[in-house]
N, C-alpha and C. Protein backbone atom coordinates (compact mmCIF):
# COMPACT_ATOMS: atom_id res chain seq x y z
N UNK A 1 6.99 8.20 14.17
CA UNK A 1 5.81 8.02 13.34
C UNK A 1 6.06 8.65 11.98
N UNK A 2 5.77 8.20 10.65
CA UNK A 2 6.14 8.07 9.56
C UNK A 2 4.69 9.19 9.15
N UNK A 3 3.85 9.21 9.97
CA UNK A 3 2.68 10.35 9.08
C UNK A 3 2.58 11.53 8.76
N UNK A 4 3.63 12.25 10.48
CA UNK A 4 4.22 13.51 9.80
C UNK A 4 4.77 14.03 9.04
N UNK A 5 5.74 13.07 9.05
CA UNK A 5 6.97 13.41 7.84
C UNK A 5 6.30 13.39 6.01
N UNK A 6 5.23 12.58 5.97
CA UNK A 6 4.25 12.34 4.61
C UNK A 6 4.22 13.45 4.58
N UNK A 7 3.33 13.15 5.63
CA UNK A 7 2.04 14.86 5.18
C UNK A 7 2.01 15.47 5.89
N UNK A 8 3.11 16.65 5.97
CA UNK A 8 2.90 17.58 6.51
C UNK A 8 1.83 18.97 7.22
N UNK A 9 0.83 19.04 6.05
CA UNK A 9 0.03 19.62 7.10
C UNK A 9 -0.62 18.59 7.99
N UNK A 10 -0.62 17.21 8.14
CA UNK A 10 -1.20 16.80 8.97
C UNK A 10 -0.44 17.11 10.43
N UNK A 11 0.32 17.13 10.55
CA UNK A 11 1.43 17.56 11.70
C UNK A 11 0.97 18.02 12.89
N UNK A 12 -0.17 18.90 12.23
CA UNK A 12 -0.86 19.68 13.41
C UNK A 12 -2.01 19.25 14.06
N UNK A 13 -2.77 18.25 13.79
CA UNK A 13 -3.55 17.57 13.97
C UNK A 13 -2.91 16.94 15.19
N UNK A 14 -4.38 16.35 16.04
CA UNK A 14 -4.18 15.59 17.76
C UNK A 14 -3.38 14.07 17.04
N UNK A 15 -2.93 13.32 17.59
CA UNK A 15 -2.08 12.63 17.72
C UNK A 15 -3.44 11.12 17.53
N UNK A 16 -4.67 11.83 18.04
CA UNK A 16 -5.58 10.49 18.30
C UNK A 16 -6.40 10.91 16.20
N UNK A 17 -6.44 12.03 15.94
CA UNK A 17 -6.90 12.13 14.69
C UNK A 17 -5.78 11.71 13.47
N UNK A 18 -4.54 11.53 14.07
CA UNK A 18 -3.50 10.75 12.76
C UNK A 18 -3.36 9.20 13.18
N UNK A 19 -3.79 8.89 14.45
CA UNK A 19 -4.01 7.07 14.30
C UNK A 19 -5.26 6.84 13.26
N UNK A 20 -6.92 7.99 13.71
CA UNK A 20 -7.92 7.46 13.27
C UNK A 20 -7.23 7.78 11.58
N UNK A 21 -7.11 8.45 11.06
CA UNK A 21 -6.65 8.79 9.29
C UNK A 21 -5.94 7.39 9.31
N UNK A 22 -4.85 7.05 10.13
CA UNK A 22 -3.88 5.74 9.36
C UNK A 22 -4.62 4.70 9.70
N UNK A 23 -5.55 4.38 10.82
CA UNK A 23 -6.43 2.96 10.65
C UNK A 23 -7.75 2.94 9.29
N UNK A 24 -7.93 4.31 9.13
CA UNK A 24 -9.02 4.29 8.44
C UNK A 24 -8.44 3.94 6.89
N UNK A 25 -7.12 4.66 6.61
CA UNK A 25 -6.11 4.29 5.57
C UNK A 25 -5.88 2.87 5.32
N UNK A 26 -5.50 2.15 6.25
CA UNK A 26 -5.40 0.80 6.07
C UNK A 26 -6.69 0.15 6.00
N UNK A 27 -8.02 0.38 6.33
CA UNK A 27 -8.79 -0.46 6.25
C UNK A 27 -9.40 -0.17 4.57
N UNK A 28 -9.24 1.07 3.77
CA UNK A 28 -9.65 1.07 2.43
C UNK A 28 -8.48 0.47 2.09
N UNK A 29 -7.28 0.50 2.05
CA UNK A 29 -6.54 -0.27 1.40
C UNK A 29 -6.51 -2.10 1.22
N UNK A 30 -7.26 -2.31 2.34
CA UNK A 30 -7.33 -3.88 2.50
C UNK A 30 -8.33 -3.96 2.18
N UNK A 31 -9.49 -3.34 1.62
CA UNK A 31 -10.57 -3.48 1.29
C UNK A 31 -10.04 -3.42 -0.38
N UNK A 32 -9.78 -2.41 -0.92
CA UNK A 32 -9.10 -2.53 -2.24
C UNK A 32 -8.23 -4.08 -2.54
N UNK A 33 -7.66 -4.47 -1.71
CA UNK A 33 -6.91 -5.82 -1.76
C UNK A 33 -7.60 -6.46 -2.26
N UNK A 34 -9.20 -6.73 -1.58
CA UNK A 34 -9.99 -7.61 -1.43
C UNK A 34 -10.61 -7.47 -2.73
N UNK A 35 -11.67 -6.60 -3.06
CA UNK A 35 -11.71 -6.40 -4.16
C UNK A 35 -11.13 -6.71 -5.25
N UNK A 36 -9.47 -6.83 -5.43
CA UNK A 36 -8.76 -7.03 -6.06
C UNK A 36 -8.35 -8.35 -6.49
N UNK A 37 -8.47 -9.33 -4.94
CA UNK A 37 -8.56 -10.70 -5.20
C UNK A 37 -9.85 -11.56 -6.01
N UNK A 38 -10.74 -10.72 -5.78
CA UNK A 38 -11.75 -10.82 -6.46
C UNK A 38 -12.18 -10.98 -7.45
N UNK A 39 -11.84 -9.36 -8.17
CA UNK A 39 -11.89 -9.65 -9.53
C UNK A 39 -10.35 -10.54 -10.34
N UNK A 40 -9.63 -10.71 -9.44
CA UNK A 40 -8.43 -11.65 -10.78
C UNK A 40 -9.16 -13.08 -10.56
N UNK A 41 -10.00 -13.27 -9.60
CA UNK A 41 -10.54 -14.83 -9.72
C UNK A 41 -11.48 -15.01 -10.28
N UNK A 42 -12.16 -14.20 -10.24
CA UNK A 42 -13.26 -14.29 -11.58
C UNK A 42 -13.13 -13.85 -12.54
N UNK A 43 -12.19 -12.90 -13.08
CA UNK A 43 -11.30 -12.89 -14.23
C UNK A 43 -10.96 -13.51 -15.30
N UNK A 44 -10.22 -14.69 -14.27
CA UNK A 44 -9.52 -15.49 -14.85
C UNK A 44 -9.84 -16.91 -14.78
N UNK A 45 -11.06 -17.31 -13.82
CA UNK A 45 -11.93 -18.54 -13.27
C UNK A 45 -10.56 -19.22 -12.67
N UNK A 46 -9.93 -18.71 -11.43
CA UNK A 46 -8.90 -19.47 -10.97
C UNK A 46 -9.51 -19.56 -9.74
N UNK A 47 -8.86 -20.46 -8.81
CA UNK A 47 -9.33 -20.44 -7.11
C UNK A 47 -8.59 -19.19 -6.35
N UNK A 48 -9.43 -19.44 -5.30
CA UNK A 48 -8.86 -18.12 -4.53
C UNK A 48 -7.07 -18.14 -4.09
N UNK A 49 -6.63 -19.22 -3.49
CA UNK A 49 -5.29 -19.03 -3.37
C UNK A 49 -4.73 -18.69 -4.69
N UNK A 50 -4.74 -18.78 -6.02
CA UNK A 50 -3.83 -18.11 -6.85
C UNK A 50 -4.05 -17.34 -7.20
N UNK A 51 -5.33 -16.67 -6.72
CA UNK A 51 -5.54 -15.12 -6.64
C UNK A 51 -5.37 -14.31 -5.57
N UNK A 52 -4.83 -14.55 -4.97
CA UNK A 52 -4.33 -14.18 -3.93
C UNK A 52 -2.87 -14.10 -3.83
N UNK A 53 -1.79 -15.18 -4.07
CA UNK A 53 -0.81 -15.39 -5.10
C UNK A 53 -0.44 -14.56 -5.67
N UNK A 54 -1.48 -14.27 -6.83
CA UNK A 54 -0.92 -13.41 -7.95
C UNK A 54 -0.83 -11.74 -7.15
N UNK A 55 -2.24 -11.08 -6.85
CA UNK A 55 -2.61 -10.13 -6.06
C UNK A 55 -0.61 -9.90 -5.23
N UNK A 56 -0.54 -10.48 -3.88
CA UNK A 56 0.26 -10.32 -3.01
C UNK A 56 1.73 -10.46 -3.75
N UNK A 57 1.96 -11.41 -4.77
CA UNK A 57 3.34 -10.95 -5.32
C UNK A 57 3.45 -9.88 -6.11
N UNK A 58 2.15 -9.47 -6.54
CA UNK A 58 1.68 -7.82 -7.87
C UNK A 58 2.31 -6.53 -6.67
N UNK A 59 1.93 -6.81 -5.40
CA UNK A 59 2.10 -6.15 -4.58
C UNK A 59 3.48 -5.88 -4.34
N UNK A 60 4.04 -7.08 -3.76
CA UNK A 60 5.86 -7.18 -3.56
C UNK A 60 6.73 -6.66 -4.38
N UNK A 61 6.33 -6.81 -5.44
CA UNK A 61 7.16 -6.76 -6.56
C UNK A 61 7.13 -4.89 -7.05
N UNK A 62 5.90 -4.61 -6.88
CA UNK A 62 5.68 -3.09 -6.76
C UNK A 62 6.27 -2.40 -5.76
N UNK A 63 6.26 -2.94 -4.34
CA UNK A 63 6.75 -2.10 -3.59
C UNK A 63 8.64 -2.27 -3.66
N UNK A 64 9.11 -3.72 -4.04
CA UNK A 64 10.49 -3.24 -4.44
C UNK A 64 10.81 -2.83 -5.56
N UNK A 65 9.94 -2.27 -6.39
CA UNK A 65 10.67 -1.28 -7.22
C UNK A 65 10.36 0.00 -7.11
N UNK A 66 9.49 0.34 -6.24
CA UNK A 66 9.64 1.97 -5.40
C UNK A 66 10.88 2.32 -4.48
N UNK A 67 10.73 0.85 -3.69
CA UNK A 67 12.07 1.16 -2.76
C UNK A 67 13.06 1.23 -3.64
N UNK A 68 14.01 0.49 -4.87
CA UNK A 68 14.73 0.54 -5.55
C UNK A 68 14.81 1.98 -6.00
N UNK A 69 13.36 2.23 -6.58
CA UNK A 69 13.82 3.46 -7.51
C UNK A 69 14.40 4.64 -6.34
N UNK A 70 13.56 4.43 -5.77
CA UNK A 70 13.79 5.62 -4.32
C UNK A 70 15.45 5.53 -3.71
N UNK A 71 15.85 4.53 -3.79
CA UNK A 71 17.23 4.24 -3.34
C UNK A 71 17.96 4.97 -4.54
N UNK A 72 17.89 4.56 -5.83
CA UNK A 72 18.35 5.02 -7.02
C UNK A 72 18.34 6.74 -6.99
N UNK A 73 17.15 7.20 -6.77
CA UNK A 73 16.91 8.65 -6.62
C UNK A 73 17.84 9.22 -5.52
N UNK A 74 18.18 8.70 -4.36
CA UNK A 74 18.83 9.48 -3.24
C UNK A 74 20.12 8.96 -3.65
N UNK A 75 20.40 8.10 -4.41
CA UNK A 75 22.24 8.41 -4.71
C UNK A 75 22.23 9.43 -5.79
N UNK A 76 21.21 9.33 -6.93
CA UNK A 76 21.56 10.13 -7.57
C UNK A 76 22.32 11.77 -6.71
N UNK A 77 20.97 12.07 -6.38
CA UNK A 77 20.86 13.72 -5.52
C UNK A 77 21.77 13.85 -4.53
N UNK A 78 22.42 12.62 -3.82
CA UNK A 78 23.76 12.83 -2.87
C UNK A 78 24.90 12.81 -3.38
């Protein structure tokens, strides 16, 4: 499980209070999504699939350049 290693003081916490934190985590985050599809469609007066489109590749494209940079960072430091 990837929650300890985050956040450490959570560590100590019951095992059933770091599922409820990571379901409750994911459900504001998909709620932010939503929101998000939202306003780029009325934004921009587009339909929902290319706001959704845009939204989910804004996403991809963000998370590979964390993983990149993060890859970049651990050769540096090794």
């Amino acid at each position: 499980m990837l929650l300890p290693i985050l956040l450490p003081p959570l560590a100590s916490l019951p095992q059933f209070t770091m599922y409820a934190i990571a379901i409750i985590n994911l459900l504001i985050v998909l709620w932010g999504v939503a929101i998000w599809i939202f306003a780029v469609k009325h934004a921009r007066n587009i339909p929902m699939r290319d706001a959704l489109s845009t939204v989910a590749g804004s996403i991809v494209v963000g998370w590979l350049l964390i993983w990149g940079l993060a890859y970049t960072l651990s050769d540096i430091v090794n």
